[in-house]
Protein backbone atom coordinates (compact mmCIF):
# COMPACT_ATOMS: atom_id res chain seq x y z
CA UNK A 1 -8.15 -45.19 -0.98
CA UNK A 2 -10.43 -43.69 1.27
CA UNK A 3 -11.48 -40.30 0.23
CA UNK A 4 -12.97 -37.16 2.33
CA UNK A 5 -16.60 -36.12 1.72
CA UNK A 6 -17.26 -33.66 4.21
CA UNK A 7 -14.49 -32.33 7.16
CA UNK A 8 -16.63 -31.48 10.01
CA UNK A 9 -16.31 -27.76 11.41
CA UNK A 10 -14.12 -27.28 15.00
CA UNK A 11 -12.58 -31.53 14.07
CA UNK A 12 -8.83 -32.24 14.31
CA UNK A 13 -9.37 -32.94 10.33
CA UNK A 14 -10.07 -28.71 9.87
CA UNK A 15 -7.17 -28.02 12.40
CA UNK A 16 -4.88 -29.97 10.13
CA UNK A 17 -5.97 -28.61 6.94
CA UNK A 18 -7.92 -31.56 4.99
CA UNK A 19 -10.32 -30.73 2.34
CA UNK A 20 -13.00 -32.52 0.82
CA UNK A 21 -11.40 -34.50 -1.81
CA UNK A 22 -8.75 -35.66 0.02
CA UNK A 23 -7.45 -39.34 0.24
CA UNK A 24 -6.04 -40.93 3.29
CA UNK A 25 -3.12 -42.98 2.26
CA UNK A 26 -1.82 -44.64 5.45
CA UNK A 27 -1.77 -44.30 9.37
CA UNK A 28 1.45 -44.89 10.79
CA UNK A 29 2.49 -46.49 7.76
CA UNK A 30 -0.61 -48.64 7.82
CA UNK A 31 -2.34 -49.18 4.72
CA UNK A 32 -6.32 -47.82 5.22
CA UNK A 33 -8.69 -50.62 3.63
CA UNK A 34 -11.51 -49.62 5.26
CA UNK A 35 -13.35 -48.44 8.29
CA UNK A 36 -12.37 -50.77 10.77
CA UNK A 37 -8.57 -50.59 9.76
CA UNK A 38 -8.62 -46.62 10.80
CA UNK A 39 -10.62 -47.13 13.83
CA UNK A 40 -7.69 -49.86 15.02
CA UNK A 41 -4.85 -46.99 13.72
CA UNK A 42 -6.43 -43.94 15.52
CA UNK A 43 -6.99 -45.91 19.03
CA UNK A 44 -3.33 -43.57 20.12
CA UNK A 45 -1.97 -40.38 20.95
CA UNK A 46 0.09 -39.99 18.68
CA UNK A 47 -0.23 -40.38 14.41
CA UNK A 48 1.54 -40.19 11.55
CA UNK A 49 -0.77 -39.93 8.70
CA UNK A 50 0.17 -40.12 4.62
CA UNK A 51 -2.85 -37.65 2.53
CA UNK A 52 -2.93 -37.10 -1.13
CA UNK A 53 -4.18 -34.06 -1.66
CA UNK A 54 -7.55 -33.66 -4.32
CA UNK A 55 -4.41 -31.85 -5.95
CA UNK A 56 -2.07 -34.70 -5.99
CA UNK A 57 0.29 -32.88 -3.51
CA UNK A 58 1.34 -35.55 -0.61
CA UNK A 59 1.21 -34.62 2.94
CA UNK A 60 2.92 -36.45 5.52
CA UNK A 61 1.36 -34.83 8.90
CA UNK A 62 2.68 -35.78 12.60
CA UNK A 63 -0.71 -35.74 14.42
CA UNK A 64 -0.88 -35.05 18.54
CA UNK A 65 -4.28 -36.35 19.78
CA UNK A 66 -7.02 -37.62 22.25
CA UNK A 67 -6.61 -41.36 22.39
CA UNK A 68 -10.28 -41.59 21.55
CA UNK A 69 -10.29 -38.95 19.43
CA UNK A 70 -11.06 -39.52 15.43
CA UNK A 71 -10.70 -36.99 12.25
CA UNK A 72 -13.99 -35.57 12.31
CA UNK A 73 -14.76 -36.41 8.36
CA UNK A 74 -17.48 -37.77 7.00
CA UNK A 75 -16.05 -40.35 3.87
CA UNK A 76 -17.46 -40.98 0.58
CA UNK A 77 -18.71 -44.78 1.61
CA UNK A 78 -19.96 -45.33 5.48
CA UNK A 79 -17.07 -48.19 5.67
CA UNK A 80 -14.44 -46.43 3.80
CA UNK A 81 -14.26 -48.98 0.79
CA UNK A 82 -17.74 -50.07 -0.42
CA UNK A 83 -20.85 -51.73 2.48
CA UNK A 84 -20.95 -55.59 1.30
CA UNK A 85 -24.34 -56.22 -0.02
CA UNK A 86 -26.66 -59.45 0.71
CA UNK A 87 -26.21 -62.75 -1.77
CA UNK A 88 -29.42 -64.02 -0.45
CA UNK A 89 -33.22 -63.82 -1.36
CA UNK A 90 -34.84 -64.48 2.10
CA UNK A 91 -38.73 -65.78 1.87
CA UNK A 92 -38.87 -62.50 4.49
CA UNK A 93 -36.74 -59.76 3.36
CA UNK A 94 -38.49 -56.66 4.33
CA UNK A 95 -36.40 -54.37 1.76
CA UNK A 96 -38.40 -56.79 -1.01
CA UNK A 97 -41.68 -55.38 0.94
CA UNK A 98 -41.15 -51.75 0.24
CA UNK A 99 -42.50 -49.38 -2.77
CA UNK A 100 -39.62 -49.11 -5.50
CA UNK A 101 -39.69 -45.08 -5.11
CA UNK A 102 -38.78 -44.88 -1.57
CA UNK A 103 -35.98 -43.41 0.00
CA UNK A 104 -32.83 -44.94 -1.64
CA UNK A 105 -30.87 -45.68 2.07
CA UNK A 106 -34.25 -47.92 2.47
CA UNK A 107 -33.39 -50.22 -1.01
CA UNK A 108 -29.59 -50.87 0.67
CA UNK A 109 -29.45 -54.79 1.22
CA UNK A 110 -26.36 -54.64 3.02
CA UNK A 111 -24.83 -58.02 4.48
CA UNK A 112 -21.16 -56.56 5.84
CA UNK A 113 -19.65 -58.37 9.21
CA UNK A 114 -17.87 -54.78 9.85
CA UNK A 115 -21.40 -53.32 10.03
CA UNK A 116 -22.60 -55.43 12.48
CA UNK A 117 -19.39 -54.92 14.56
CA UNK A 118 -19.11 -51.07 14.10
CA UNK A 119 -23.01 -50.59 14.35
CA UNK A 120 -25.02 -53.76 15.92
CA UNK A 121 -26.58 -54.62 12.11
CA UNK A 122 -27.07 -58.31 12.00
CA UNK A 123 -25.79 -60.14 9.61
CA UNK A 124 -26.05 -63.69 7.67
CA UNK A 125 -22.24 -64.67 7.00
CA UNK A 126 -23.51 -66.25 3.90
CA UNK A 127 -20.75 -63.84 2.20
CA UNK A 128 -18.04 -63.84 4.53
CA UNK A 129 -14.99 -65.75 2.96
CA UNK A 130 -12.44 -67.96 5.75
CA UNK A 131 -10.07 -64.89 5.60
CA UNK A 132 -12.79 -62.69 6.84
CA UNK A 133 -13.16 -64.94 9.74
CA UNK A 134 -9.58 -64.89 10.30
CA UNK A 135 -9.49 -61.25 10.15
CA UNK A 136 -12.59 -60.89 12.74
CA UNK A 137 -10.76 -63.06 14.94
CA UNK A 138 -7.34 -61.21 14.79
CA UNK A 139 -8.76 -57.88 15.26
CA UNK A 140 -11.16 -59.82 17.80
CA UNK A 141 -14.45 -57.88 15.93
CA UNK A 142 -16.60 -58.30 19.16
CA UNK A 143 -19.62 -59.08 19.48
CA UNK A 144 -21.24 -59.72 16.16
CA UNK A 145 -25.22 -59.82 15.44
CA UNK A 146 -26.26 -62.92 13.48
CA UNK A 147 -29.04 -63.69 12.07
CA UNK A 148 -29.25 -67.59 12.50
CA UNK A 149 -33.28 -68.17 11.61
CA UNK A 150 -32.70 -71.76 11.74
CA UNK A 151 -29.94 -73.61 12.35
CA UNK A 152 -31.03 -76.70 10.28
CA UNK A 153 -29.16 -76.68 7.14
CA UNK A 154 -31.30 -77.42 4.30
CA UNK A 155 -34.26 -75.05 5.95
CA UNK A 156 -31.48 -72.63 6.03
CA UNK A 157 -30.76 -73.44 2.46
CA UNK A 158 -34.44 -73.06 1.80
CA UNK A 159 -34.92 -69.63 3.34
CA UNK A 160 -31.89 -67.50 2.44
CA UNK A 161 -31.85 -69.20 -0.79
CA UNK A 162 -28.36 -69.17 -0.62
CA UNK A 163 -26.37 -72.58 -0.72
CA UNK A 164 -23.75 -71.23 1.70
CA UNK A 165 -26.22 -70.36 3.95
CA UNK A 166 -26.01 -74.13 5.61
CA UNK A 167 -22.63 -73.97 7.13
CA UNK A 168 -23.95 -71.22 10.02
CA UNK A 169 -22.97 -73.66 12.80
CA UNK A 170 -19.76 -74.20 11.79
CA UNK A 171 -19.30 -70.38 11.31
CA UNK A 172 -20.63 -69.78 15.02
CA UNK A 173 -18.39 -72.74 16.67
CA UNK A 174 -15.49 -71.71 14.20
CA UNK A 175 -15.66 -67.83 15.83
CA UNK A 176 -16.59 -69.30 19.33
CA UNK A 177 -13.73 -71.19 19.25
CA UNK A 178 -11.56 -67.85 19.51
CA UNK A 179 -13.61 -66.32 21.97
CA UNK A 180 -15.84 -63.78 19.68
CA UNK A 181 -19.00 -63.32 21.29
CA UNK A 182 -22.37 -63.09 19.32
CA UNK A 183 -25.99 -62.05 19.67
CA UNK A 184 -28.51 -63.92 17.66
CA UNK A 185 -31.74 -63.82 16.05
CA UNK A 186 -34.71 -66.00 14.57
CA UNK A 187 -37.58 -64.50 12.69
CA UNK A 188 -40.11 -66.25 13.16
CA UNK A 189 -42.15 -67.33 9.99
CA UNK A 190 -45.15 -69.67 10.65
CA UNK A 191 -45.06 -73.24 9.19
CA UNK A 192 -41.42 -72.50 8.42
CA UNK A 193 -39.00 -72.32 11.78
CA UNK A 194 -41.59 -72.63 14.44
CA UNK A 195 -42.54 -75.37 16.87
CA UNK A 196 -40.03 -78.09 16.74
CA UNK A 197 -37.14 -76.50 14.47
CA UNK A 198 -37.50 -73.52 17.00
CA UNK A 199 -36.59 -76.04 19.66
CA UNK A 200 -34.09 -77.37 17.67
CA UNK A 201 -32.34 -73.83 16.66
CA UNK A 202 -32.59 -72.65 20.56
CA UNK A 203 -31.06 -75.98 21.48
CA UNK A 204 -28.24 -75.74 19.28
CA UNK A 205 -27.41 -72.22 20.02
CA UNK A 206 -27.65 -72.54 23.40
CA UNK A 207 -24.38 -74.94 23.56
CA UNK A 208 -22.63 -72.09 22.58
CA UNK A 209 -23.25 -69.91 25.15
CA UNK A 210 -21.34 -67.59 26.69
CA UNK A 211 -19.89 -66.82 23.32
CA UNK A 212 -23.06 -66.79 21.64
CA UNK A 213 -24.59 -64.89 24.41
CA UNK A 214 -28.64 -64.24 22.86
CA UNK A 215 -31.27 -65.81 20.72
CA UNK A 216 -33.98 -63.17 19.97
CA UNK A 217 -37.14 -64.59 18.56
CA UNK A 218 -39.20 -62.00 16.31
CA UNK A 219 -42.82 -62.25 13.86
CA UNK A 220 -42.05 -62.10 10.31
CA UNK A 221 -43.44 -58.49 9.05
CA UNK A 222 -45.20 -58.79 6.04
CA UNK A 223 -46.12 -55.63 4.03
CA UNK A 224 -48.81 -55.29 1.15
CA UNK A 225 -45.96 -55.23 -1.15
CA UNK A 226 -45.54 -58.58 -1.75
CA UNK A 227 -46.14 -59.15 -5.65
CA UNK A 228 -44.41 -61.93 -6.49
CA UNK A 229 -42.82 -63.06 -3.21
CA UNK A 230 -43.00 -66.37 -1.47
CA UNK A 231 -46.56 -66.71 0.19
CA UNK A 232 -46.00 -66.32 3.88
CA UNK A 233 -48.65 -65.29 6.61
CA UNK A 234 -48.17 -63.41 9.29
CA UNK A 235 -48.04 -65.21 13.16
CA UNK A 236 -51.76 -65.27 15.05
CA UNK A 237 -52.42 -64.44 18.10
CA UNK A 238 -52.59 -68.60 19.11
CA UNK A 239 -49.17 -68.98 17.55
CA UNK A 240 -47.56 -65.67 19.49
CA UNK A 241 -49.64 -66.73 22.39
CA UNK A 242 -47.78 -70.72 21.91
CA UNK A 243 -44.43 -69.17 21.00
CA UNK A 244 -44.14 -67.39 23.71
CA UNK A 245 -45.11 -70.73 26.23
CA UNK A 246 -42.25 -72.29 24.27
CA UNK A 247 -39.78 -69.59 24.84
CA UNK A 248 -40.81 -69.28 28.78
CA UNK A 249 -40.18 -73.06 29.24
CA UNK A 250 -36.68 -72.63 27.93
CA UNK A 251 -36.00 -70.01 29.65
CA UNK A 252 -36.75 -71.59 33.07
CA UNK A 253 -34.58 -74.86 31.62
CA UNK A 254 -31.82 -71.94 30.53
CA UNK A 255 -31.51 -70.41 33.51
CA UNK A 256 -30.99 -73.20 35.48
CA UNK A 257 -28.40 -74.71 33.20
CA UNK A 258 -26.73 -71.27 32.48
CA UNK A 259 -27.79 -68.25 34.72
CA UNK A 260 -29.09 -66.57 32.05
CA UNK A 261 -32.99 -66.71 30.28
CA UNK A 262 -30.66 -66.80 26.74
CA UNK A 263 -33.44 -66.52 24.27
CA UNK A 264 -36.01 -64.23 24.69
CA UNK A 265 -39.56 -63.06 22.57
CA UNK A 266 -39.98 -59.86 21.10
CA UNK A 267 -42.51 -57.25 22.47
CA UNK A 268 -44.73 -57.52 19.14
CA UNK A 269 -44.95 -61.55 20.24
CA UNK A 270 -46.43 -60.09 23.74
CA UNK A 271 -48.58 -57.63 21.90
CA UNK A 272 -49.94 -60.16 19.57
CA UNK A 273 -50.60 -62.49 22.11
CA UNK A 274 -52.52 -59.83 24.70
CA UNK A 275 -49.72 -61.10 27.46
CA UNK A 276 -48.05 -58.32 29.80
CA UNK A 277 -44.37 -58.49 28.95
CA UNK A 278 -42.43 -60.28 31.27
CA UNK A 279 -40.44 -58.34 34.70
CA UNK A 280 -37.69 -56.85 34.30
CA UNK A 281 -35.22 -59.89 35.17
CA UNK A 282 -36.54 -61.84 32.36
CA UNK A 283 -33.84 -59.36 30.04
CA UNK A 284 -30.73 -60.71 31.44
CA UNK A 285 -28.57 -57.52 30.59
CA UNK A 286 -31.24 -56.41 27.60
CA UNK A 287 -28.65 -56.73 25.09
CA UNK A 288 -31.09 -57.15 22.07
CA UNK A 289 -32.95 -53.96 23.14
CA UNK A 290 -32.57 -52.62 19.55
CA UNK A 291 -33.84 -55.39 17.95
CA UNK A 292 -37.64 -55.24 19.81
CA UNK A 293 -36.60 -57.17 23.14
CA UNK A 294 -37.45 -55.65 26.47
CA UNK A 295 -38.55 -52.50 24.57
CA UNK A 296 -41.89 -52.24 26.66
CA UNK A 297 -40.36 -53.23 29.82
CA UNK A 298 -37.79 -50.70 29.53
CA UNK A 299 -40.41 -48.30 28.89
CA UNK A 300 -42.54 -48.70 31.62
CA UNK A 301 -39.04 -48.62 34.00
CA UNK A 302 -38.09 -45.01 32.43
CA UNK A 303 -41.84 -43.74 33.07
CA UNK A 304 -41.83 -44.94 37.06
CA UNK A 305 -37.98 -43.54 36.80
CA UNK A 306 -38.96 -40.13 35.49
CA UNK A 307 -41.96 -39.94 37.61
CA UNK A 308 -39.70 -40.61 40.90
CA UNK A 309 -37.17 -38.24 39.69
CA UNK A 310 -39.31 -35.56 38.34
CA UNK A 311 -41.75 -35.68 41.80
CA UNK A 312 -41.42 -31.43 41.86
CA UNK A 313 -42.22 -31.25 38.21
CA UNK A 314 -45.06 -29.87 37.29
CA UNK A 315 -47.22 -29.60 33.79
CA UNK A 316 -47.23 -26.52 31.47
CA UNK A 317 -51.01 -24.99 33.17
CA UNK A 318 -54.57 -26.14 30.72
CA UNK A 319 -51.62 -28.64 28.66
CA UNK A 320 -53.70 -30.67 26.02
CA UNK A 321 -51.22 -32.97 24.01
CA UNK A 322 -51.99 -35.62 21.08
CA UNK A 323 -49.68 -38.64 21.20
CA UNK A 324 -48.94 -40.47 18.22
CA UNK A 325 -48.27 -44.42 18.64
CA UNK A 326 -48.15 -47.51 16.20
CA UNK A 327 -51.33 -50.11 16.84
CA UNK A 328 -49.34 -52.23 18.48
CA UNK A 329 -48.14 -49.71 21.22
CA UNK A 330 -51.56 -48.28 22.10
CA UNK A 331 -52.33 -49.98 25.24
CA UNK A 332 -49.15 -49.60 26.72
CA UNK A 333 -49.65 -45.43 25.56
CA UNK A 334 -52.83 -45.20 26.69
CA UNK A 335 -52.18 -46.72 30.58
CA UNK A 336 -49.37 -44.68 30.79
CA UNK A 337 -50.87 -41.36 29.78
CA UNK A 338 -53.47 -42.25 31.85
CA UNK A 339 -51.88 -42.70 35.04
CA UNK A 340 -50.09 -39.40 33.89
CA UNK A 341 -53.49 -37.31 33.93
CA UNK A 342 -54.06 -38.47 37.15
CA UNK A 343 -51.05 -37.15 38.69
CA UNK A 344 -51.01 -33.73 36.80
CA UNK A 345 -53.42 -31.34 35.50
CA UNK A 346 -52.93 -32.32 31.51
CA UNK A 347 -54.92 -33.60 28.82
CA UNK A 348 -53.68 -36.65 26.49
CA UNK A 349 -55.33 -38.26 23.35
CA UNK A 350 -53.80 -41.07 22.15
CA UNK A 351 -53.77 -41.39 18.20
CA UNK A 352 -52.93 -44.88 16.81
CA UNK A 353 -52.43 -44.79 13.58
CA UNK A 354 -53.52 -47.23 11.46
CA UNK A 355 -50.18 -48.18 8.69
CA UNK A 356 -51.71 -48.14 4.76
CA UNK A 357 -48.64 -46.81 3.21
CA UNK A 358 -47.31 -50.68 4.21
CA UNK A 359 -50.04 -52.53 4.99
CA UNK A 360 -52.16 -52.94 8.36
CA UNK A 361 -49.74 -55.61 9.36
CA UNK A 362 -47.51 -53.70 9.91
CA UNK A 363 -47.64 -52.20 13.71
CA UNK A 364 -44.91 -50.67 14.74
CA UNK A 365 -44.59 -47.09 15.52
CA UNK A 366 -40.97 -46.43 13.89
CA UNK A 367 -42.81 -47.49 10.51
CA UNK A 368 -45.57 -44.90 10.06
CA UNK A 369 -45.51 -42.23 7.65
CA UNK A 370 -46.70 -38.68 7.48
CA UNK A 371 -49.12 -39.37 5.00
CA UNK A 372 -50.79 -42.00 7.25
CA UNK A 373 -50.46 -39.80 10.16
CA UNK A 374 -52.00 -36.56 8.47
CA UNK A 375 -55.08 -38.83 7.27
CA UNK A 376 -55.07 -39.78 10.81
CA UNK A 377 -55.29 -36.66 12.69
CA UNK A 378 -57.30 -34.54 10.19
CA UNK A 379 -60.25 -32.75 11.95
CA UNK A 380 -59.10 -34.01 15.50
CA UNK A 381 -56.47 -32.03 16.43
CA UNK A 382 -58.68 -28.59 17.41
CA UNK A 383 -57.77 -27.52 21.16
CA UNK A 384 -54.74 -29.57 20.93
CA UNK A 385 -51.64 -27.14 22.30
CA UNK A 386 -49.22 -29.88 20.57
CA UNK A 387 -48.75 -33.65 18.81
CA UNK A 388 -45.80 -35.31 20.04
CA UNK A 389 -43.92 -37.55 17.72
CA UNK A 390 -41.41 -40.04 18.97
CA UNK A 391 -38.11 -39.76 16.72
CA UNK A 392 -37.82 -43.28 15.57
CA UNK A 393 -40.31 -42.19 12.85
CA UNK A 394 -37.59 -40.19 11.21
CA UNK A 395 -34.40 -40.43 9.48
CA UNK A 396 -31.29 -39.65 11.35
CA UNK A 397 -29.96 -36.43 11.11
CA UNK A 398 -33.08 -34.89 9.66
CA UNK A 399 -37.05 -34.15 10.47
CA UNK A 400 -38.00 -36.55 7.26
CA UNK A 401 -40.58 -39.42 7.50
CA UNK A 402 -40.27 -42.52 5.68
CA UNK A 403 -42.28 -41.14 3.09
CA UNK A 404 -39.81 -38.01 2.45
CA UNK A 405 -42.35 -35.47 4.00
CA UNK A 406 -41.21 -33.41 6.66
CA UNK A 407 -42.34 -32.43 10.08
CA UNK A 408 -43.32 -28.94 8.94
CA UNK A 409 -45.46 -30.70 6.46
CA UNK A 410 -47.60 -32.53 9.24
CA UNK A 411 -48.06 -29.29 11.27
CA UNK A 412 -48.89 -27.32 7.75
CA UNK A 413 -51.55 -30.07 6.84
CA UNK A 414 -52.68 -30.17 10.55
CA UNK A 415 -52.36 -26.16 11.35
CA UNK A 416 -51.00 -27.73 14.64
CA UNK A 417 -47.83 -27.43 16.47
CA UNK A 418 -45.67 -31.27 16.52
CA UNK A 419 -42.93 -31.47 18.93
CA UNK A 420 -40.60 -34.56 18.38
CA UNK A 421 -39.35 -36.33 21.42
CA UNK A 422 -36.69 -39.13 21.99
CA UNK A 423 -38.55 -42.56 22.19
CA UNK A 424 -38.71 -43.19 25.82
CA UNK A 425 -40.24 -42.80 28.78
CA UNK A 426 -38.73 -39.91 29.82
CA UNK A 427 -38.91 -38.47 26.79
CA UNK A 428 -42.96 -39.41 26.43
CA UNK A 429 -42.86 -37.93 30.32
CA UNK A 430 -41.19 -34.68 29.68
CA UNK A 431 -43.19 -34.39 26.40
CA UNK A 432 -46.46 -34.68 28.33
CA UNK A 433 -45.70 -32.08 30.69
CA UNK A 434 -44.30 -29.38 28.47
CA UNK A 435 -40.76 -29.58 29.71
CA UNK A 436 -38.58 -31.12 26.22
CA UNK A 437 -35.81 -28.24 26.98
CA UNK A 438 -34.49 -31.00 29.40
CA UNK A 439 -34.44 -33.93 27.22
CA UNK A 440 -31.08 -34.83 25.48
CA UNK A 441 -30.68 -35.20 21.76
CA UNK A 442 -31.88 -37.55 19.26
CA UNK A 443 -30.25 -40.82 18.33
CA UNK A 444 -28.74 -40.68 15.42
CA UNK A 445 -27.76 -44.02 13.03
CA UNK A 446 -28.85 -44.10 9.73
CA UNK A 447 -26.73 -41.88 7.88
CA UNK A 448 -24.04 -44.71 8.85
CA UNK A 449 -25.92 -45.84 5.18
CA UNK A 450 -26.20 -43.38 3.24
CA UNK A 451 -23.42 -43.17 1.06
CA UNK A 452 -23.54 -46.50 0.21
CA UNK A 453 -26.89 -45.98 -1.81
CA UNK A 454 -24.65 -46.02 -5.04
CA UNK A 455 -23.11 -50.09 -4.46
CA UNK A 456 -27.28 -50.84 -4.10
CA UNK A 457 -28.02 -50.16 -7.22
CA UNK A 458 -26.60 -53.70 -8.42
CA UNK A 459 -29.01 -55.36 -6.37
CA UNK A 460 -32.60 -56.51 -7.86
């Protein structure tokens, strides 16, 4: 049964007296199996819901509601029973890349359909049984994220290392079929699903569409921890620069044939390749934002939104700011702040920061750590009045790096003042100028995870 962890202060879960401890039986006489069963159950006005009590006592409470309104409780696993873990050993896996003593949300391999409904994860279906199909379609679990890769079987076979892993088109047509709509990805690992099985996987997917309604297309990232893993190589520039010329010619064939540009490159492709991302129509509806698609372009949009917007706003008078980016973000950071300083009366200095705690592959700015960034900015932060630190460097729900130091740490070890800002343009904008008061809160995702760190300690 689903038990309480945590009843949030001021939720309808105080008002009606539930504890930590605390089981939830049924909802209207609807057995709870997990999180997606109570979500369905409290979508009304009015509840009857069956507790046992941490002292065995049963409850039967008559509930008046919100429609949208939920307990307020935080339970002891993220999906109420326990998060489905991966069967596969992917030639890619990035949780195989990391140290053994990180964070323990990090080591989670999860592979659970409800996940990627609830949340946007994407997911293999290499352990989804016909009955969890069935049960997606009934409660019409819409959309899902898949991660394809290839949809030739025995490459499939081959890269998941998982014999199940073959029967993805069936899956897709067998869901399409009932009208549940997916988003896809490929990453992208040289000499494996490139060139002509990338043609092959975008043609296939594409006869799907509407229900399959995306194909993102992203580099393999390849840390320095990588003892004993399958030797892969990360993309060049020629082979971004070639992808990318693949992708635009389907694209122009898609849209024709569809409306849509259907499968689209990730911004680290762009970056690799030293190509401008594409305008802003390229996106379609930018429905694979999260997963590194349209990021940049979005970005620049927000900054010539903000600066529009914010015409009357001023800087904070003799502002100096340090920005810290990933490598691969610099140029687009730098322009920007420099068209900033030309506008208003600030200072910037960009600080990329090179990535050692994973490896110099590794790019992106949501993977640096405070270790990396201290080293970084040591002896050139004098003058500065702040750093500003986009939040996608942090855990949810808390100011801690990937490396479990803190934001306090950085501005002890720097004796300089960090403000973090939401990862946007207008929250690069407003950090710039000295004006975060306005910004709204921080994103907030991962803890989602982190009571399932207990059903990952199976996993090798």
């Amino acid at each position: 049964m689903p038990r309480i962890h945590k009843v949030q202060p001021n939720s309808l879960a105080e008002e009606l007296g539930l504890t930590s401890g605390d089981d939830l039986v049924r909802v209207n006489d609807v057995t709870i199996r997990d999180l997606v069963d109570l979500q369905f159950a409290m979508a009304a006005e009015e509840i009857e819901l069956e507790v046992k009590k941490a002292s065995g006592e049963i409850w039967i409470v008559e509930v008046d509601k919100l429609y949208d309104e939920d307990l307020g409780v935080e339970w002891e696993h993220p999906t109420l029973d326990r998060v489905k873990l991966c069967h596969n050993k992917c030639v890619f896996c990035f949780v195989d890349q990391i140290p053994s003593n990180m964070r323990q949300t990090l080591n989670v391999r999860d592979d659970d359909y409800r996940l990627s409904f609830l949340h946007g994860n994407f997911v293999t279906l290499t352990n989804v049984k016909q009955d969890d199909l069935d049960r997606i379609i009934q409660l019409k679990m819409s959309p899902l994220n898949i991660s394809v890769h290839t949809t030739n079987p025995e490459l499939r076979v081959r890269m998941l290392a998982n014999r199940r892993s073959g029967e993805i088109l069936q899956q897709i047509s067998y869901l399409a079929e009932h009208q549940i709509v997916m988003n896809t990805q490929v990453v992208l690992c040289p000499e494996w699903n490139d060139g002509p099985e990338l043609d092959r996987t975008i043609e296939d997917l594409a006869t799907f569409y509407p229900h399959v309604q995306s194909l993102s297309v992203v580099p393999v990232g390849l840390t320095k921890h990588r003892r004993g893993l399958h030797k892969l190589r990360p993309c060049t520039s020629v082979e971004a620069d070639r992808t990318i010329h693949q992708i635009t010619r389907w694209q122009e064939k898609l849209r024709t044939e569809l409306g849509v540009s259907f499968v689209h490159a990730a911004d680290e492709l762009y970056v690799m390749a030293k190509r401008d991302v594409p305008p802003k129509e390229y996106y379609d509806d930018f429905g694979q934002i999260e997963n590194g698609v349209g990021v940049i372009r979005t970005f620049l949009e927000e900054i010539s939104q903000a600066k529009q917007s914010c015409v009357r706003l001023t800087a904070v008078p003799n502002r100096s700011v340090g920005i810290v980016t990933g490598v691969s973000a610099q140029q687009v950071i730098q322009d920007i702040t420099t068209d900033i300083t030309k506008e208003h009366s600030v200072q910037c200095t960009v600080f990329p920061v090179t990535n050692n705690f994973y490896g110099t592959n590794v790019t992106v700015t949501g993977l640096l750590t405070a270790t990396d960034i201290i080293d970084h900015l040591r002896g050139h932060v004098d003058g500065l009045d702040t750093i500003l630190l986009p939040d996608i460097m942090l855990k949810d729900d808390d100011d801690v790096f990937l490396d479990d130091l803190r934001v306090s740490d950085v501005e002890e070890a720097l004796q300089t003042r960090v403000t973090v800002v939401p990862a946007t343009g207008l929250g690069l904008f407003m950090g710039i100028l000295g004006h975060t008061q306005h910004l709204p809160p921080r994103r907030r995702y991962e803890t989602t995870l982190q009571d399932g760190i207990s059903a990952s300690r199976s996993v090798s």
